[in-house]
C-alpha atoms as a PDB file:
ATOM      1  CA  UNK A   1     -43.706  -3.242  58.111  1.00  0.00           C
ATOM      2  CA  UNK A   2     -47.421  -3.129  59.030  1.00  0.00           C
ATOM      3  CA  UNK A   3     -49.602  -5.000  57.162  1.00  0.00           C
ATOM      4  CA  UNK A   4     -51.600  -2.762  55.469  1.00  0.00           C
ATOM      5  CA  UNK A   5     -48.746  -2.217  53.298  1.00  0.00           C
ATOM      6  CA  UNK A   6     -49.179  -5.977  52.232  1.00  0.00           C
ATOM      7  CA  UNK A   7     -53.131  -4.988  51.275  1.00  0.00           C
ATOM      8  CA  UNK A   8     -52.300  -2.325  48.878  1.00  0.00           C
ATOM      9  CA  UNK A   9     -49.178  -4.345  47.548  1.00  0.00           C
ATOM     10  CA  UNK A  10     -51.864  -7.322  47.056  1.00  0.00           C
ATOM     11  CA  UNK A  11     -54.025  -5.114  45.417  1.00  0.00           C
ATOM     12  CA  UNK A  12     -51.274  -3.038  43.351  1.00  0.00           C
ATOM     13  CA  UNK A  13     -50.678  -6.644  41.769  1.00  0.00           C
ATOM     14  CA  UNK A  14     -54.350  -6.864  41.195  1.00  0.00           C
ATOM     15  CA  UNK A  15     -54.381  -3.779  39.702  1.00  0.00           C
ATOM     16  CA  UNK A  16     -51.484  -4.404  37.187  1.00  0.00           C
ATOM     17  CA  UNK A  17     -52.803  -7.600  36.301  1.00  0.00           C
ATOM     18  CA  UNK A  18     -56.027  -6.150  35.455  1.00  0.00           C
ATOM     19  CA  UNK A  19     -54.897  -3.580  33.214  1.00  0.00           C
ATOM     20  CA  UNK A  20     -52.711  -5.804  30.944  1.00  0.00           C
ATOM     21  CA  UNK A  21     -56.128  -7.910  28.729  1.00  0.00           C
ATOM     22  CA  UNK A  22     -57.351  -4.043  28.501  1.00  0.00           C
ATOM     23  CA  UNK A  23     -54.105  -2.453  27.709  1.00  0.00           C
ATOM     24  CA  UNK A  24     -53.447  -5.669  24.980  1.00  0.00           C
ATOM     25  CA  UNK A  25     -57.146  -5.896  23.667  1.00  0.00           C
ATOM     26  CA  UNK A  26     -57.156  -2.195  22.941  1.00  0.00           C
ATOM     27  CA  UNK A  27     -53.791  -1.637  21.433  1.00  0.00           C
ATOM     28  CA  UNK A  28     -54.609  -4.521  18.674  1.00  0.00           C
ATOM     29  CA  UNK A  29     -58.113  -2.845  18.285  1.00  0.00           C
ATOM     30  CA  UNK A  30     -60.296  -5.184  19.723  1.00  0.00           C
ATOM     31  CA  UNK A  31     -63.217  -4.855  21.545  1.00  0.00           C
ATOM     32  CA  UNK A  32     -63.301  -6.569  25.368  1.00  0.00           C
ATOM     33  CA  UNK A  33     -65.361  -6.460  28.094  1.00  0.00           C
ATOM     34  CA  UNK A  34     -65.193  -3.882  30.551  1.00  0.00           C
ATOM     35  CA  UNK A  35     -67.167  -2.184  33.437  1.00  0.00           C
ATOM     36  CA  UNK A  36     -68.398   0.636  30.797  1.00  0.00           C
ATOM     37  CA  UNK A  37     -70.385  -2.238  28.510  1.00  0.00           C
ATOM     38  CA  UNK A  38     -73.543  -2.821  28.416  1.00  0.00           C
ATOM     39  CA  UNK A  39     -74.554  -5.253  30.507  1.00  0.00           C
ATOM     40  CA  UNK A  40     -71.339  -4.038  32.623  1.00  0.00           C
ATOM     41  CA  UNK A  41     -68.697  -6.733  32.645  1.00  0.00           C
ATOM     42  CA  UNK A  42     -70.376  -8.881  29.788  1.00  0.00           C
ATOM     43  CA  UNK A  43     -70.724  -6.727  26.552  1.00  0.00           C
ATOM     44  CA  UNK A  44     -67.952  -5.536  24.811  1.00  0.00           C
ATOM     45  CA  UNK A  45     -66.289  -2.064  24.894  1.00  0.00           C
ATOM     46  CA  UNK A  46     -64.663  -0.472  22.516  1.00  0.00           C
ATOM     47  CA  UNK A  47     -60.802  -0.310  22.021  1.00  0.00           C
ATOM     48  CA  UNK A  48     -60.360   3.027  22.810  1.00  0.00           C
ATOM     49  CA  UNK A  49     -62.226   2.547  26.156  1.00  0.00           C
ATOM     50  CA  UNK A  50     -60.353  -0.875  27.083  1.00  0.00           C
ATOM     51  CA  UNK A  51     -56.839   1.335  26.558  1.00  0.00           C
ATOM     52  CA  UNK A  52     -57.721   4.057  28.587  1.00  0.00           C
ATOM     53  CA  UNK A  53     -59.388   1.524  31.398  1.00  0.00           C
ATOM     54  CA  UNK A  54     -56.239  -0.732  31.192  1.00  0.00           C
ATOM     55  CA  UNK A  55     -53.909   2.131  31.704  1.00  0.00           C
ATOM     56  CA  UNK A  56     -55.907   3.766  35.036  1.00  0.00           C
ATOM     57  CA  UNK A  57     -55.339   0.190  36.616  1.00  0.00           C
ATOM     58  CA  UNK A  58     -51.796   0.439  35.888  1.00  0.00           C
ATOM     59  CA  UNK A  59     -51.792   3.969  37.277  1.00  0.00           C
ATOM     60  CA  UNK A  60     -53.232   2.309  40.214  1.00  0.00           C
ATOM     61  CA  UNK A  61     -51.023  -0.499  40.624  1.00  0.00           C
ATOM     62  CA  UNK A  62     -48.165   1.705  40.106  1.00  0.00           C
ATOM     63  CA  UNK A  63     -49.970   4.118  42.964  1.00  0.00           C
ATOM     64  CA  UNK A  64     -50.214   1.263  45.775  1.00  0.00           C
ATOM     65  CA  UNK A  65     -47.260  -0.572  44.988  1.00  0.00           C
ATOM     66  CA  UNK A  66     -44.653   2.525  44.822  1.00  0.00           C
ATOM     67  CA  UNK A  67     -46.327   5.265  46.608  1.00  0.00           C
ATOM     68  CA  UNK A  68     -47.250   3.178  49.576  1.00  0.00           C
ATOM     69  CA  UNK A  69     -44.815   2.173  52.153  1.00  0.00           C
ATOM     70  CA  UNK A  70     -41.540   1.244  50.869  1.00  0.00           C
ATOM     71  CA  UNK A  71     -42.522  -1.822  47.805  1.00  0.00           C
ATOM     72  CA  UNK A  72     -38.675  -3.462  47.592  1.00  0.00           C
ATOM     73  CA  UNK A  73     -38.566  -5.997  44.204  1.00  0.00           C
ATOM     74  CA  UNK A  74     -36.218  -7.892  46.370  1.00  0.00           C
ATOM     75  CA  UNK A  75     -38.435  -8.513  49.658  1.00  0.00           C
ATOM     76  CA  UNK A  76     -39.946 -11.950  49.785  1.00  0.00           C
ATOM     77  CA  UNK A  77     -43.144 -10.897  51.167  1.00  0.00           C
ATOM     78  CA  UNK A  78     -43.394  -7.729  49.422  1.00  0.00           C
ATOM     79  CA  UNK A  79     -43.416  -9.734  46.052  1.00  0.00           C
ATOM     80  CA  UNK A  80     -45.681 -12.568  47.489  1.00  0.00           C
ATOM     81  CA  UNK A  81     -47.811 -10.153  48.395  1.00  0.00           C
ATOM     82  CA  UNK A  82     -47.817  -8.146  45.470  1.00  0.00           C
ATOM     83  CA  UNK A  83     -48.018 -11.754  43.220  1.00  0.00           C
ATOM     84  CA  UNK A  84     -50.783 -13.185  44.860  1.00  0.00           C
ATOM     85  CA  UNK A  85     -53.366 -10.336  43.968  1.00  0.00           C
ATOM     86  CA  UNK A  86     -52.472 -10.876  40.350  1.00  0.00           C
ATOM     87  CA  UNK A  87     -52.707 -14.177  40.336  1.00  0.00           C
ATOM     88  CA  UNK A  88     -55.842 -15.011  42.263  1.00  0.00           C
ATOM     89  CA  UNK A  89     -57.779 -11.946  40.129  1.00  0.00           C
ATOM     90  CA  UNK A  90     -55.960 -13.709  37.204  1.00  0.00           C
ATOM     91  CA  UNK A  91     -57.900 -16.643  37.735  1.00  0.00           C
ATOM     92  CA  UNK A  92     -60.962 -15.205  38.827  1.00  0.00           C
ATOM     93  CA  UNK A  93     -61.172 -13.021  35.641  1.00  0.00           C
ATOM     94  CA  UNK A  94     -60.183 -16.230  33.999  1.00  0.00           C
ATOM     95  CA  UNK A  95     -63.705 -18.193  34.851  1.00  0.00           C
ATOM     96  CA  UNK A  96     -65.399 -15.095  35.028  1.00  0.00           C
ATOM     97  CA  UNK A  97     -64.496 -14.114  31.363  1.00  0.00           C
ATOM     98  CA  UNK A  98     -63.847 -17.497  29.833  1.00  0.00           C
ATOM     99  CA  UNK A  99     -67.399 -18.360  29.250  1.00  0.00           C
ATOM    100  CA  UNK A 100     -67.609 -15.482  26.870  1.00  0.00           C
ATOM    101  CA  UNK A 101     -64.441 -16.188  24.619  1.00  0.00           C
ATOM    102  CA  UNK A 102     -64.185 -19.883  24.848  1.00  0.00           C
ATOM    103  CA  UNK A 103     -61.770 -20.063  27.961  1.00  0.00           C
ATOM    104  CA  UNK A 104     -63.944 -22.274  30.010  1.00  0.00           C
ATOM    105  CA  UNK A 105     -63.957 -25.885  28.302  1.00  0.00           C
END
């Protein structure tokens, strides 16, 4: 398989991970930062917003990961792939965000 399959598996995992805070925050009603606040990625948006935003990511994710080459849940480097964009934006979002709801101790 050529590798840019791997990119838009890596970033289909990205994606997905992305879209769960939003999807979560916004279903319980909270507000959570997005790219819509005000400043962009540090105020909060509201709930409605954060659903909507969560669930275009997992459009997205969806999009790379089973529209683009031939993603198989039972391919080592398909899943590696896939897994490492959601964890390393997973941690990125995690010291990114932290400092504004206590993450960062």
């Amino acid at each position: 398989m050529p590798s840019p399959h791997y990119v838009a598996y890596f970033f289909g995992g990205a994606f997905l991970a992305n879209a769960l805070p939003h999807i979560v925050s916004g279903s319980m009603g909270r507000a959570f930062q997005s790219p819509f606040a005000k400043p962009p990625g540090q105020g909060l948006s509201s709930s409605t917003v954060n659903v909507l935003w969560g669930f275009l990511n997992a459009v997205l994710g969806y999009l790379l990961l089973c529209q683009v080459g031939d993603f198989d849940t039972r391919s080592a480097p398909d899943i590696i792939a896939a897994g490492l964009g959601a964890l390393l934006l997973s941690l990125f979002l995690a010291r990114s965000f932290g400092r504004f709801n206590g993450g960062n101790v």
